[in-house]
Structure formats: structure tokens, C-alpha cells
C-alpha atoms as a PDB file:
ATOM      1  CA  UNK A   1      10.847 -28.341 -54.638  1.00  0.00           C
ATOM      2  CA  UNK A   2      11.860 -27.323 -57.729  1.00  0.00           C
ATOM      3  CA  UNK A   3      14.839 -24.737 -58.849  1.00  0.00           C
ATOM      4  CA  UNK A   4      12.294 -21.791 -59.644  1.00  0.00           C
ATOM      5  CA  UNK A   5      11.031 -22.234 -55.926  1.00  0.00           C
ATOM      6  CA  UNK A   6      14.192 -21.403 -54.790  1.00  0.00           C
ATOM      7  CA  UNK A   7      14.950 -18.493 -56.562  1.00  0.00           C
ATOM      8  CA  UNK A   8      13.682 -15.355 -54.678  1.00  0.00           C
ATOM      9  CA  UNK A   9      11.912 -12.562 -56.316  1.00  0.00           C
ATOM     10  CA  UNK A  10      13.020  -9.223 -57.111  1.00  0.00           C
ATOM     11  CA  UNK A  11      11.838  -6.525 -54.490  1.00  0.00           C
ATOM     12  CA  UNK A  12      10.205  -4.810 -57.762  1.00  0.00           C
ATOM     13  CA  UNK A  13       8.546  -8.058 -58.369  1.00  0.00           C
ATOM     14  CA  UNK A  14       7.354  -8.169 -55.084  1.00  0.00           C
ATOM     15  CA  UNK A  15       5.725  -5.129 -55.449  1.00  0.00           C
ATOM     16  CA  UNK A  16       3.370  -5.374 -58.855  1.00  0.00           C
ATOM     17  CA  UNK A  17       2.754  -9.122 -57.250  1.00  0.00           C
ATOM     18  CA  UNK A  18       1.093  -7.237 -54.394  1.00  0.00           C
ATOM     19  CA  UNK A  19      -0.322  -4.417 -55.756  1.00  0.00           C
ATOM     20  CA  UNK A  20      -1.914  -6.524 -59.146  1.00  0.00           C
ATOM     21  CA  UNK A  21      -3.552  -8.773 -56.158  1.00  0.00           C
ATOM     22  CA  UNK A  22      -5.066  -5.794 -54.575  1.00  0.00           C
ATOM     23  CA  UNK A  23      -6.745  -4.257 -57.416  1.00  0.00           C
ATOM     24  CA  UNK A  24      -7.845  -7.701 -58.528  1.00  0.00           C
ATOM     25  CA  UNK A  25      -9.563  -7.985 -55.085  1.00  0.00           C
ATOM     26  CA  UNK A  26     -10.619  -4.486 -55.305  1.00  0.00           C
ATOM     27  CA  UNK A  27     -13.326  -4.838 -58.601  1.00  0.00           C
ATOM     28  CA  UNK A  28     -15.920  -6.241 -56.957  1.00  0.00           C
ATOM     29  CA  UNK A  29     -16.253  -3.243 -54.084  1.00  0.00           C
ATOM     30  CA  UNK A  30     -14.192  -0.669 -55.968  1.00  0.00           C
ATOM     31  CA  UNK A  31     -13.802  -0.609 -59.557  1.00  0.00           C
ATOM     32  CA  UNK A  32     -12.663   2.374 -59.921  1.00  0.00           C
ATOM     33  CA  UNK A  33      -9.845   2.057 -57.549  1.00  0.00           C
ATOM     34  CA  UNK A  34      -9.026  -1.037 -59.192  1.00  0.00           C
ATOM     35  CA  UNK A  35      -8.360   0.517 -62.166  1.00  0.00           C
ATOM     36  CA  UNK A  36      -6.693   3.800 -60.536  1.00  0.00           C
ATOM     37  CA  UNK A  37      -4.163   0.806 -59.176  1.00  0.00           C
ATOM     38  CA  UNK A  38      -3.272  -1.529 -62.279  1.00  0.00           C
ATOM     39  CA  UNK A  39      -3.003   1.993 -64.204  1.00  0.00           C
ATOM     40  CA  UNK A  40      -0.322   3.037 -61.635  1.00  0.00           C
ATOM     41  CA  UNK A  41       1.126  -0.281 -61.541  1.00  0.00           C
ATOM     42  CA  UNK A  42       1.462  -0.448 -65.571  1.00  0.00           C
ATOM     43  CA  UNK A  43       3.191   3.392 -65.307  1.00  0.00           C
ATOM     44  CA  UNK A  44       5.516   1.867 -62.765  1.00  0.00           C
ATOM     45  CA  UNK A  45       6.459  -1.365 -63.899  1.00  0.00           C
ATOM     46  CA  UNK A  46       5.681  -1.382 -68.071  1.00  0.00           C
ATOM     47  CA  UNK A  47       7.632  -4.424 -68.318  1.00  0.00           C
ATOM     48  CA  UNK A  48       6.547  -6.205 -65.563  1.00  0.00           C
ATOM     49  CA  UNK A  49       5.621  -9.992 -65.151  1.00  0.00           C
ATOM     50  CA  UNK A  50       2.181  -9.591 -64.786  1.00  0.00           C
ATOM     51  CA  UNK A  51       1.228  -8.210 -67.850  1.00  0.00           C
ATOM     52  CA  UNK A  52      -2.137 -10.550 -68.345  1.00  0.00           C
ATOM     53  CA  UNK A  53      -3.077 -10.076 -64.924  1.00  0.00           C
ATOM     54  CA  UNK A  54      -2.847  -5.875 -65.087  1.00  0.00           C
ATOM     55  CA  UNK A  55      -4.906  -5.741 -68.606  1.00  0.00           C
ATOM     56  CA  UNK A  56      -7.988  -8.693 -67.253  1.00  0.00           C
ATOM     57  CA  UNK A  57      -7.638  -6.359 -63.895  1.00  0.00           C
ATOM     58  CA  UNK A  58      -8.244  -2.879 -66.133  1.00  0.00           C
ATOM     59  CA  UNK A  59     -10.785  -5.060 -68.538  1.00  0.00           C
ATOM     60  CA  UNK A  60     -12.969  -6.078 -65.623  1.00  0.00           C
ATOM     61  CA  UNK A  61     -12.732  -2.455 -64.074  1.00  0.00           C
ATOM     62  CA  UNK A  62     -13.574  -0.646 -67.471  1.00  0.00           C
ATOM     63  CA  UNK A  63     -17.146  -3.288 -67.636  1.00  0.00           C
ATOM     64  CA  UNK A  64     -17.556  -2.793 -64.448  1.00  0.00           C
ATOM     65  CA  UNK A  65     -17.706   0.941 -64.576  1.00  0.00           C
ATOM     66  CA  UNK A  66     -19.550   0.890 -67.675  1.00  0.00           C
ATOM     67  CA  UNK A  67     -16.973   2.554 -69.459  1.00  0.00           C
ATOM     68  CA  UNK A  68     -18.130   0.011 -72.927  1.00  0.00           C
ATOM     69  CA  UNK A  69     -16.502   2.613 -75.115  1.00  0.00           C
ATOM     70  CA  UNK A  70     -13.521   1.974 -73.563  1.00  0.00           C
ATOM     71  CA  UNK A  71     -13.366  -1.300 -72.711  1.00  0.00           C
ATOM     72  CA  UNK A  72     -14.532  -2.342 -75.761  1.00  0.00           C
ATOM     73  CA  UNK A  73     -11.110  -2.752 -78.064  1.00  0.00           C
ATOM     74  CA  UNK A  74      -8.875  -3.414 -74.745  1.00  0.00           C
ATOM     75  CA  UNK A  75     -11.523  -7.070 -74.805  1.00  0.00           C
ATOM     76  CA  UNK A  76     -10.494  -7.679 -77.916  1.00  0.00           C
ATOM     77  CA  UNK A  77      -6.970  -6.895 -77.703  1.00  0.00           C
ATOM     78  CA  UNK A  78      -6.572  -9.376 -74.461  1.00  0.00           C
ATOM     79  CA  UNK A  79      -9.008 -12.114 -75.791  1.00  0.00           C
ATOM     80  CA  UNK A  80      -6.186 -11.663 -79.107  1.00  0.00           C
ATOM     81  CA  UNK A  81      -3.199 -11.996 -76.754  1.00  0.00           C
ATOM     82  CA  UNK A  82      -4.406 -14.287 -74.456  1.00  0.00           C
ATOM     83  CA  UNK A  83      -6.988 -16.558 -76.363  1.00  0.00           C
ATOM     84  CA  UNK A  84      -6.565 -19.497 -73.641  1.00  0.00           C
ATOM     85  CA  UNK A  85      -5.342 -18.130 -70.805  1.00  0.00           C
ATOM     86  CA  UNK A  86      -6.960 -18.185 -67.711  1.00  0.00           C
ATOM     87  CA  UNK A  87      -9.029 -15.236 -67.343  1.00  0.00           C
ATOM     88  CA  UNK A  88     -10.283 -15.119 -71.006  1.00  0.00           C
ATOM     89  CA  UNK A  89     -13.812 -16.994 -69.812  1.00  0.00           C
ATOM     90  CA  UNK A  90     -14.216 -14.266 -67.334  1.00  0.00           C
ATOM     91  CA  UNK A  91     -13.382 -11.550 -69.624  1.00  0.00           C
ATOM     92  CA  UNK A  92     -15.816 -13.099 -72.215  1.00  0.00           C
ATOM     93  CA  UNK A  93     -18.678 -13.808 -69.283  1.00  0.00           C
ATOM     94  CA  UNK A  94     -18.321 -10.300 -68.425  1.00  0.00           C
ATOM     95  CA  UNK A  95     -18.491  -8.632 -72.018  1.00  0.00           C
ATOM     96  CA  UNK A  96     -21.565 -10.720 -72.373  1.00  0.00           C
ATOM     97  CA  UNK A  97     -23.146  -9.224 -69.350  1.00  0.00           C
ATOM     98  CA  UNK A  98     -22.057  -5.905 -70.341  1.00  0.00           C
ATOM     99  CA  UNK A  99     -23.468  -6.427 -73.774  1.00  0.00           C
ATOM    100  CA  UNK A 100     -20.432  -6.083 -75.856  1.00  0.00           C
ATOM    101  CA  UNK A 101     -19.679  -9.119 -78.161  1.00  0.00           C
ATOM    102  CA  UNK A 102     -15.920  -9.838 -77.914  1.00  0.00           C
END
């Protein structure tokens, strides 16, 4: 075990933890409550830890919804900001499908 494991999380971390995983497990029955959730998450917590999960969570909502417009720059702002990180395949896979070229 290492010293990070040991060190408990704040109860605000706690929170955007749990509600980032339930919008990410909301896109693929409910987009739009995805995004409705990592929106009010980002309000809540601006500076919170899980900054590249929230925008690949709104990303995948926006394509999802078909809101290209929309999605479009917020693709190539993440694929910018996060150009190896782990949900940059699936961001690009999706854009693809969606017919934007990120």
C-alpha cells in the first residue's frame, strides 16, 4: 500500500467521484441526463479533480445528442488538453462516427 492509499478523500471529492461516474454510466441510456449531471457537477465543483473526466463525459453527451455545433470546438479543446490521455481514442472514435473531424 502506498502513502496516497492511505490518505482519505475529501467529502467534496467524494461527491464529483460519484456523481462524474454516474453520468459517465448514464450516456449510453441517457445522454441528456448525462450532460444535465457533469454540467451541475462543473457549476459545483469548477476546480475539481476530475476535470478530464467531466469534459470526455459532456463531449460524449454533446455527439451523442447530436448537438455537432456544439460539440464541435469542446473536441478540439479536450483532444488539445488531453492529447494522450485515456479517453482521447474514444473521443476521436466518436467524432468520427458523428462526422466531425477532430
Amino acid at each position: 500500500s502506498n502513502a496516497a492509499d492511505s490518505v482519505p478523500a475529501s467529502p467534496d471529492e467524494l461527491v464529483e467521484l460519484r456523481e462524474v461516474a454516474e453520468a459517465e454510466r448514464a450516456l449510453a441510456t441517457d445522454p441528456a441526463g448525462a450532460l444535465a449531471r457533469v454540467r451541475a457537477v462543473e457549476a459545483r465543483f469548477p476546480y475539481g479533480y476530475l476535470e478530464e473526466e467531466r469534459h470526455y463525459v459532456e463531449v460524449m453527451a454533446l455527439l451523442a445528442l447530436g448537438r455537432l455545433a456544439e460539440a464541435n470546438p469542446k473536441v478540439s479543446a479536450f483532444l488539445r488538453a488531453y492529447p494522450d490521455g485515456a479517453f482521447g481514442r474514444r473521443i476521436r472514435e466518436a467524432s468520427r462516427a458523428s462526422r466531425l473531424n477532430p
